[in-house]
Protein backbone atom coordinates (compact mmCIF):
# COMPACT_ATOMS: atom_id res chain seq x y z
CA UNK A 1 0.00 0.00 0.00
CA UNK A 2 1.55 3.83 -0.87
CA UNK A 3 0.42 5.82 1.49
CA UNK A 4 1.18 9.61 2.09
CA UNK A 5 0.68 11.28 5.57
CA UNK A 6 -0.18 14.70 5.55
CA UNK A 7 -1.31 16.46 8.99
CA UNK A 8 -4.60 18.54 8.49
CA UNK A 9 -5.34 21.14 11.08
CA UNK A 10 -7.70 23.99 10.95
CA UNK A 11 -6.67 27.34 12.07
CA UNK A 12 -8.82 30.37 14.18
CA UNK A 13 -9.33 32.91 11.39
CA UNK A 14 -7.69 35.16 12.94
CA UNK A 15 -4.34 33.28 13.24
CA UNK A 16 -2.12 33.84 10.35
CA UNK A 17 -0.12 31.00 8.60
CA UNK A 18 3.29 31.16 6.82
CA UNK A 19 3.09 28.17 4.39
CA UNK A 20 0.88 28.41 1.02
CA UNK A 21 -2.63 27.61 1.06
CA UNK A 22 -5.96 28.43 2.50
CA UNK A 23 -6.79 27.86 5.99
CA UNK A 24 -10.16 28.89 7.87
CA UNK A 25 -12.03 27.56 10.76
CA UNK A 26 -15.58 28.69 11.12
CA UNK A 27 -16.38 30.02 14.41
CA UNK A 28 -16.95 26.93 16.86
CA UNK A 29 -20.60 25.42 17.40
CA UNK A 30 -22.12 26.41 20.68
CA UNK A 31 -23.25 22.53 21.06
CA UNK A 32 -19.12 21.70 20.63
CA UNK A 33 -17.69 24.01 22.93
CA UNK A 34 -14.82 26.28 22.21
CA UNK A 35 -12.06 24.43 22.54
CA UNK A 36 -9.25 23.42 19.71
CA UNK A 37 -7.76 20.11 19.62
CA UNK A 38 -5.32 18.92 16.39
CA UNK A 39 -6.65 16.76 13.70
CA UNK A 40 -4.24 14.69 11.69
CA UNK A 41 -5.17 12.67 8.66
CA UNK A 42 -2.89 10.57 6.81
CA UNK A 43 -4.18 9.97 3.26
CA UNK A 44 -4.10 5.92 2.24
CA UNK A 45 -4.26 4.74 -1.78
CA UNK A 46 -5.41 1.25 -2.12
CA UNK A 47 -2.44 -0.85 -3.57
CA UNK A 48 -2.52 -1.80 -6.75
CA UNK A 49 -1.40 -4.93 -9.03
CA UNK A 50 -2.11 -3.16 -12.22
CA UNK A 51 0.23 -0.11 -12.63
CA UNK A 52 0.29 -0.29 -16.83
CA UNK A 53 0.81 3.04 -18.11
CA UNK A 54 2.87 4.52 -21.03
CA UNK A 55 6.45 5.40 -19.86
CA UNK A 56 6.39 3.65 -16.58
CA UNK A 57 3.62 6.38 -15.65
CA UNK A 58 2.72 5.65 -11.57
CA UNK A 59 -0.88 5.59 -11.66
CA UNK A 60 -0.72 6.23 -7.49
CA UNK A 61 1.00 9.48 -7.11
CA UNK A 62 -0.25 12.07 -4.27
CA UNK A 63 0.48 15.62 -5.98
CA UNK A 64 -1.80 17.77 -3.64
CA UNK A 65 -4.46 17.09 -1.02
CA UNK A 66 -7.23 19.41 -0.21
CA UNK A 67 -9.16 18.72 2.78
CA UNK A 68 -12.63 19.19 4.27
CA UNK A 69 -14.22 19.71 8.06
CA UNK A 70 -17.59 19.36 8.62
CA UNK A 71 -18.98 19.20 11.98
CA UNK A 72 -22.64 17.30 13.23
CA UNK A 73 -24.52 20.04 11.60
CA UNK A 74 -23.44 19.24 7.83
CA UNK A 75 -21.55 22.77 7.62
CA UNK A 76 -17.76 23.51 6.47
CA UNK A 77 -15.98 24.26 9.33
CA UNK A 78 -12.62 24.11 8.30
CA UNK A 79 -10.43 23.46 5.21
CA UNK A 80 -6.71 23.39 3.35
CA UNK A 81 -6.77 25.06 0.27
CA UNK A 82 -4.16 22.38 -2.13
CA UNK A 83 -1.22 21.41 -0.64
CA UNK A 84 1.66 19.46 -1.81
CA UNK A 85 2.38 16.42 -0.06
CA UNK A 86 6.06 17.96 1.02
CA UNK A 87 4.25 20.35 2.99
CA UNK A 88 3.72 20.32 6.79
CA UNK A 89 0.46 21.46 8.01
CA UNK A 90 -0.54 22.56 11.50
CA UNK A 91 -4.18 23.04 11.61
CA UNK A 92 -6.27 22.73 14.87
CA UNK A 93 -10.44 22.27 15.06
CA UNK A 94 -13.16 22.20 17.62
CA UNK A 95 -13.83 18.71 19.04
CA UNK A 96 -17.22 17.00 18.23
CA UNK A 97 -18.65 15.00 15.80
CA UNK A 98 -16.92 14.86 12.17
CA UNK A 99 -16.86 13.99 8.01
CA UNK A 100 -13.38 14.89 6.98
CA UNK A 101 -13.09 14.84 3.39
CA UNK A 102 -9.99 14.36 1.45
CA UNK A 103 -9.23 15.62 -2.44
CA UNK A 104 -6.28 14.59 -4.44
CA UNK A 105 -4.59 15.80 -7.53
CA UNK A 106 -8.07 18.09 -8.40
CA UNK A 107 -8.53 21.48 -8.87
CA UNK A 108 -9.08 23.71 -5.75
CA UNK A 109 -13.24 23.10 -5.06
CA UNK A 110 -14.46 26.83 -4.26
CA UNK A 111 -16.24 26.02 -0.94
CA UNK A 112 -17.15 28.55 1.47
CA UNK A 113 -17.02 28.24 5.40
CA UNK A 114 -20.19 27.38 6.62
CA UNK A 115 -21.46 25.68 3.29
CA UNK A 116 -23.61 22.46 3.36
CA UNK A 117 -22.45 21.29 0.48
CA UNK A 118 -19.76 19.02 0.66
CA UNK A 119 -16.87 17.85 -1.79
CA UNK A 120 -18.73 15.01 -3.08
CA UNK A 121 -21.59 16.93 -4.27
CA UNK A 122 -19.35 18.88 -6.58
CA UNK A 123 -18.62 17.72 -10.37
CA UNK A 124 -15.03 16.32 -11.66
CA UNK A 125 -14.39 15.96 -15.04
CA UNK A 126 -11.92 13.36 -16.22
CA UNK A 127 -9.99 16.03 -18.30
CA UNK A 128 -8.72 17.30 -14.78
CA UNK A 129 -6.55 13.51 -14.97
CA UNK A 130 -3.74 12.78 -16.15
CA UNK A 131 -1.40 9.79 -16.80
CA UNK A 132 0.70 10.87 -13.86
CA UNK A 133 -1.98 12.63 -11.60
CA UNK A 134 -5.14 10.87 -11.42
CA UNK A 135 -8.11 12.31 -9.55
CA UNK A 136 -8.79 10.70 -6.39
CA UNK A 137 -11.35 11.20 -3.07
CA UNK A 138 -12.45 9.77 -0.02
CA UNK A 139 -14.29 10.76 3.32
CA UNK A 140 -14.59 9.58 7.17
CA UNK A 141 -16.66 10.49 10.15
CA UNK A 142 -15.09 10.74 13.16
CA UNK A 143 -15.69 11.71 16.92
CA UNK A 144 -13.23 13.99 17.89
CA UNK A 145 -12.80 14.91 21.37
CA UNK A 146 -9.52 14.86 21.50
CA UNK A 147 -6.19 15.00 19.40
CA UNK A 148 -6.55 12.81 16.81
CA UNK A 149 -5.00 10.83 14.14
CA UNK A 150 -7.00 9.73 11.56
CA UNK A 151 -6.99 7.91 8.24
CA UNK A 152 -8.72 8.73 5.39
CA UNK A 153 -8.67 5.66 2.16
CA UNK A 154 -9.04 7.39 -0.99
CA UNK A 155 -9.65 5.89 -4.38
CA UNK A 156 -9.47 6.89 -7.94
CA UNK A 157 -12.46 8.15 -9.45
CA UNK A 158 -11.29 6.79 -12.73
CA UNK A 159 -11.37 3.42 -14.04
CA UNK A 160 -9.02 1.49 -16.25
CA UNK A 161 -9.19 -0.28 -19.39
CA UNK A 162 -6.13 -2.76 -20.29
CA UNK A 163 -5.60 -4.10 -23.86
CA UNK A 164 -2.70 -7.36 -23.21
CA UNK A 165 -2.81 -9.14 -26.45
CA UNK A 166 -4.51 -9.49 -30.16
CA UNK A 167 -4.23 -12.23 -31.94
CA UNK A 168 -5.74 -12.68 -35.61
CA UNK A 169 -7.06 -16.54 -36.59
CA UNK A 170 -9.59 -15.90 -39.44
CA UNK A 171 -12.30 -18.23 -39.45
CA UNK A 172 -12.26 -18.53 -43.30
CA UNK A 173 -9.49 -19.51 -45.10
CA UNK A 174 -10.10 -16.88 -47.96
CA UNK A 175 -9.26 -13.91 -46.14
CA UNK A 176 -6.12 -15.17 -44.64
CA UNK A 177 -3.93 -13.74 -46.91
CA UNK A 178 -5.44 -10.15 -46.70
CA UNK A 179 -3.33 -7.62 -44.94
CA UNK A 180 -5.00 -6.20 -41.25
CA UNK A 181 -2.89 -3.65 -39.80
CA UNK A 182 -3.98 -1.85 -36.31
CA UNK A 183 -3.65 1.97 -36.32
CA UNK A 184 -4.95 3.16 -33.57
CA UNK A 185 -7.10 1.86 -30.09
CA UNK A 186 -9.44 3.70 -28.49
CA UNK A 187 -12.16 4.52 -26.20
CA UNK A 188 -15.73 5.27 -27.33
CA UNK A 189 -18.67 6.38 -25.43
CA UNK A 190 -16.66 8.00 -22.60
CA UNK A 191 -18.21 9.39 -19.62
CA UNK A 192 -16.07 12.71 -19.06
CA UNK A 193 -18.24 13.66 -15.60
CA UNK A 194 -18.67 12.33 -12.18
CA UNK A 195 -19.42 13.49 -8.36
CA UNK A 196 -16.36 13.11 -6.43
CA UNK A 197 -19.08 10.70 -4.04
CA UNK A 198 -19.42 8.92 -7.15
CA UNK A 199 -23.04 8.22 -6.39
CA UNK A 200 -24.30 11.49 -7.99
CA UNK A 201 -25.75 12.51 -10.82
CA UNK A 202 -25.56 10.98 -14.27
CA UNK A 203 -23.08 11.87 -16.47
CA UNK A 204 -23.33 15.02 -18.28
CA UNK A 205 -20.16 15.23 -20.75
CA UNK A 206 -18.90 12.30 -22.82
CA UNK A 207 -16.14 11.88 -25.50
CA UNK A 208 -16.41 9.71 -28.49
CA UNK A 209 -19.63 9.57 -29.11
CA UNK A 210 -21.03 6.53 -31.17
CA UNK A 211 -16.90 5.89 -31.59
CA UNK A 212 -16.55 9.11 -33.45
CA UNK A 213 -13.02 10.49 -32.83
CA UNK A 214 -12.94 14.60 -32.60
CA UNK A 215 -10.42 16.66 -34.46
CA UNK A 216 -8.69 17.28 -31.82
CA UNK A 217 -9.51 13.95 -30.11
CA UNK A 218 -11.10 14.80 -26.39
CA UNK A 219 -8.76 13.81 -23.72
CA UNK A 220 -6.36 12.35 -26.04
CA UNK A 221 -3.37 10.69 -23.74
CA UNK A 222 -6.06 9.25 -21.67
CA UNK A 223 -8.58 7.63 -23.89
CA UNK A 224 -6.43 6.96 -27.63
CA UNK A 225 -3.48 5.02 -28.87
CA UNK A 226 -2.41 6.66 -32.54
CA UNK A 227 -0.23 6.44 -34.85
CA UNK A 228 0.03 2.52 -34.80
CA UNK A 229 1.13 0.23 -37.37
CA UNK A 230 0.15 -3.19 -36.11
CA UNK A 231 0.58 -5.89 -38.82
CA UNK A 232 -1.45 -8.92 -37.36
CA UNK A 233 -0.26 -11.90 -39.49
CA UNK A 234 -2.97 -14.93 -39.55
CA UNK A 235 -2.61 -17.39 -36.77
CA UNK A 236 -0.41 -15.25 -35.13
CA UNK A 237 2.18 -14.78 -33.34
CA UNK A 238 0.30 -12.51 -30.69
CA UNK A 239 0.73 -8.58 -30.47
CA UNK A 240 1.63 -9.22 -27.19
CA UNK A 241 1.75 -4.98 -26.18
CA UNK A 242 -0.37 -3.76 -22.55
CA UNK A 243 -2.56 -0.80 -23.94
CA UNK A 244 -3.64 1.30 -20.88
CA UNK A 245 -6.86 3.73 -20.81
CA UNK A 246 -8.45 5.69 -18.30
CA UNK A 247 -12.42 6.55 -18.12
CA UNK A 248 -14.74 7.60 -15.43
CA UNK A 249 -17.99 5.75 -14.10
CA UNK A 250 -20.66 5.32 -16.53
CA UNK A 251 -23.83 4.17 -14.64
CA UNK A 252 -25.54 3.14 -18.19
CA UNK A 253 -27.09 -0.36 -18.21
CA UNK A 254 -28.77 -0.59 -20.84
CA UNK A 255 -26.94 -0.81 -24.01
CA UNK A 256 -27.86 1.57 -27.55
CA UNK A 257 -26.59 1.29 -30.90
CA UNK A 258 -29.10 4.09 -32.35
CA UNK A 259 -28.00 6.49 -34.91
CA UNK A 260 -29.18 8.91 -32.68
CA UNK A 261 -26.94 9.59 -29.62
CA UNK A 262 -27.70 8.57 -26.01
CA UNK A 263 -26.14 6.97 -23.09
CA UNK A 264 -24.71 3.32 -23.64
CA UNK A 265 -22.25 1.59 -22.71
CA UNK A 266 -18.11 2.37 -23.16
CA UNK A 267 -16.47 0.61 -25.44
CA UNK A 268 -13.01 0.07 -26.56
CA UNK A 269 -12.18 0.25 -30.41
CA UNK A 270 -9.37 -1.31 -32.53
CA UNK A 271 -9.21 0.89 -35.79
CA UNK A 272 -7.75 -1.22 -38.40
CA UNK A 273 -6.51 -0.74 -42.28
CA UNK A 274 -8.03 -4.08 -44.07
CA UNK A 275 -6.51 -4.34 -47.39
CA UNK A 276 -7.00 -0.21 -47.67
CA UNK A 277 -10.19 0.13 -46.53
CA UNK A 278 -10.51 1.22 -42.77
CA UNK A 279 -12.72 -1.49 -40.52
CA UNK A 280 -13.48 -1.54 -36.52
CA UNK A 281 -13.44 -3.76 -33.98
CA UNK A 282 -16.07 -2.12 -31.17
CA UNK A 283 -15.28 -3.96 -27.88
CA UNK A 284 -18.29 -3.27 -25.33
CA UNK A 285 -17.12 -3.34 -21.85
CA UNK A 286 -19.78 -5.85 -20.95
CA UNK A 287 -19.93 -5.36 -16.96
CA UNK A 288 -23.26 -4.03 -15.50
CA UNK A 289 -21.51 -0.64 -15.71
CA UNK A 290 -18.02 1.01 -15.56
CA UNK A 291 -17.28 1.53 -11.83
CA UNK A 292 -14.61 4.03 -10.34
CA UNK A 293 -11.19 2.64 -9.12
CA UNK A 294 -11.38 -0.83 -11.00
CA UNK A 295 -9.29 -2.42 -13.80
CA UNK A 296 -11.28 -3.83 -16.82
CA UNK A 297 -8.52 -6.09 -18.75
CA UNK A 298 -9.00 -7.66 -21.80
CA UNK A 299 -6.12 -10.70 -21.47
CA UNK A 300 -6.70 -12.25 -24.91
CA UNK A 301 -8.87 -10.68 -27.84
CA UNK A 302 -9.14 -12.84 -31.09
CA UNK A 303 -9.79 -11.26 -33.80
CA UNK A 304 -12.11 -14.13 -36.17
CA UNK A 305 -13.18 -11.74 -38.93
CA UNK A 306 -12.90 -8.80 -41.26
CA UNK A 307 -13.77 -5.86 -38.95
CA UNK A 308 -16.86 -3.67 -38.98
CA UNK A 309 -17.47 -0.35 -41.07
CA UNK A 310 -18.78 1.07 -37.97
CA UNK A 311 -17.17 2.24 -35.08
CA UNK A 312 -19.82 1.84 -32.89
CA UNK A 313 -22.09 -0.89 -34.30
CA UNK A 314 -20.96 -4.88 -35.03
CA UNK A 315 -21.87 -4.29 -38.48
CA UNK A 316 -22.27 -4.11 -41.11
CA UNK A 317 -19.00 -5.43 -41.62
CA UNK A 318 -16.20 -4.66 -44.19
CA UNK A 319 -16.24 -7.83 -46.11
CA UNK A 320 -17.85 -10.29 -44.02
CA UNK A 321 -19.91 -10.69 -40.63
CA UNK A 322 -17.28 -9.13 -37.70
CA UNK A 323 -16.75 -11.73 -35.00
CA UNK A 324 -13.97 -11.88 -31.84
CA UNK A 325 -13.64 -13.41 -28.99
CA UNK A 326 -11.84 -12.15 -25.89
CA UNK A 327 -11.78 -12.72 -21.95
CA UNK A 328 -12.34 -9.48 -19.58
CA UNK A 329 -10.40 -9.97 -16.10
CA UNK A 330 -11.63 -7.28 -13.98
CA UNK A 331 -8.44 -7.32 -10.99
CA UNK A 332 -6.97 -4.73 -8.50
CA UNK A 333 -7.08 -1.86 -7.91
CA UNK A 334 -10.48 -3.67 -6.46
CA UNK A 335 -11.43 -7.51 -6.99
CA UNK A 336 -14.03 -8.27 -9.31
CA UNK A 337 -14.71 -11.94 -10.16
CA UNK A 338 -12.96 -12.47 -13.77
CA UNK A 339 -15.61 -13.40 -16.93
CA UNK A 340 -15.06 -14.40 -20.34
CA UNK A 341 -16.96 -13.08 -23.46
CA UNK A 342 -17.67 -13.79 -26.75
CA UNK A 343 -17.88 -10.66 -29.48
């Protein structure tokens, strides 16, 4: 486990502070008394056995922390504006009841003193990630009626999508000898929005619609692979290369292939050169829906006929009905139990 202390205090407002950031304390609930006693919170990733990112890129890094006091009422009491995790904080609150919220590697939240609304009410977008900084939360309640050291889990709000191998074994013998050359995977139907609670609202923003790339392509070193040039001989040997993507949570169940855009489900697509003619291989992730801090991984994707002239859509296909098969191992960052599927 990578874990990064950081110790949160709150301040009086009238007592000034020499290292960068924002600290205020509300004035202290009647009901809690008027006392100050120090809070410390040490921030705790979940380990991981699925760090696969271009470059060697750590998937787990801290960068900055901002954190959030609110007493039994539901009201901000105190809060850091971002820190870095090389900075020492001395912050002190009233004792009582608490929810301590904890923000890493986001954009400072503009939330006043005394505001119900709380961190995980507020919207994060997944082009606030990126391969080295991922967007993470997590909250706690906790009595405090003394000093206290506390420890707050935080998880990613993305998810991620692993390509590990593609293999090409035509099914009939007359297209063996046609060229299929990968040039670029990618994700379609990307949900782009998400509460930090992750229990919110549904997504508002998503990238790739119906598999459509934009000129520029929408969050571009998380979501596409370009400028491949795959050659996938028949029977094989394996393209045996990890292809890593990250998406946020999309809640959508029910699956769409309509000409007309709505929600449905994310897919990853293979974009392919067959013979010159450009064909797709649209890979639904075919879980009940994309949830935050899990790894989707394709292990093995077979690759059984001409591809699709549709991005989005299993046909109509290029030369012949599209068919694949591959197995989806959802592991660590949490444990899902591993299914196989048949495209």
């Amino acid at each position: 486990m990578k874990t990064k202390s950081f110790a949160i205090a709150a301040i009086a407002a009238a007592l000034s502070v020499s290292c960068s950031g924002d600290y205020t304390l509300q004035n202290p609930d009647p009901q809690e008394g008027g006392d100050t006693v120090t809070l410390n919170v040490s921030l705790a990733c979940p380990s991981t056995k699925a760090i696969i990112a271009p470059g060697n890129t750590d998937d787990m890094s801290f960068h900055n922390a901002q954190i959030f006091v609110y007493n039994k009422l539901g009201k901000l009491e105190a809060k850091s504006g971002p820190v870095t995790v090389s900075e020492n904080i001395s912050l002190d609150i009233v004792p009582g009841q608490k929810t301590v919220w904890a923000i890493v590697n986001a954009p400072e939240l503009q939330l006043n003193i005394g505001a119900t609304q709380t961190p995980g009410e507020q919207r994060s977008l997944l082009s606030d990630n990126t391969l080295s900084s991922l967007v993470m939360s997590g909250s706690k309640s906790e009595t405090v009626s003394t000093s206290t050291n506390i420890s707050i889990a935080v998880k990613h709000i993305a998810s991620k999508v692993v390509l590990s191998s593609i293999l090409r074994n035509f099914e009939n013998p007359e297209y063996n000898e046609v060229p299929l050359t990968v040039k670029k995977i990618y994700m379609s139907n990307v949900a782009a929005d998400c509460d930090y609670d992750c229990t919110g609202t549904a997504p508002a923003v998503w990238n790739c619609q119906k598999g459509v790339l934009a000129n520029p392509a929408e969050n571009a070193a998380l979501l596409l692979q370009s400028g491949l040039n795959i050659a996938l001989p028949q029977g094989g040997p394996a393209h045996e290369t990890a292809y890593t993507f990250y998406v946020y949570p999309n809640p959508t169940t029910q699956d769409s292939t309509d000409d007309t855009w709505c929600p449905r489900k994310t897919r990853l697509v293979l974009e392919c050169d067959y013979n010159g003619r450009t064909c797709y291989y649209p890979l639904t992730i075919r879980t009940d829906s994309i949830e935050r801090n899990k790894v989707y991984r394709i292990s093995a994707l077979t690759l059984k006929h001409p591809g699709s002239v549709s991005p989005d859509k299993s046909g109509p296909e290029v030369s012949s009905d599209v068919a694949c098969t591959f197995s989806v191992t959802v592991s660590d960052w949490e444990d899902v139990t591993p299914y196989a599927e048949e495209f």
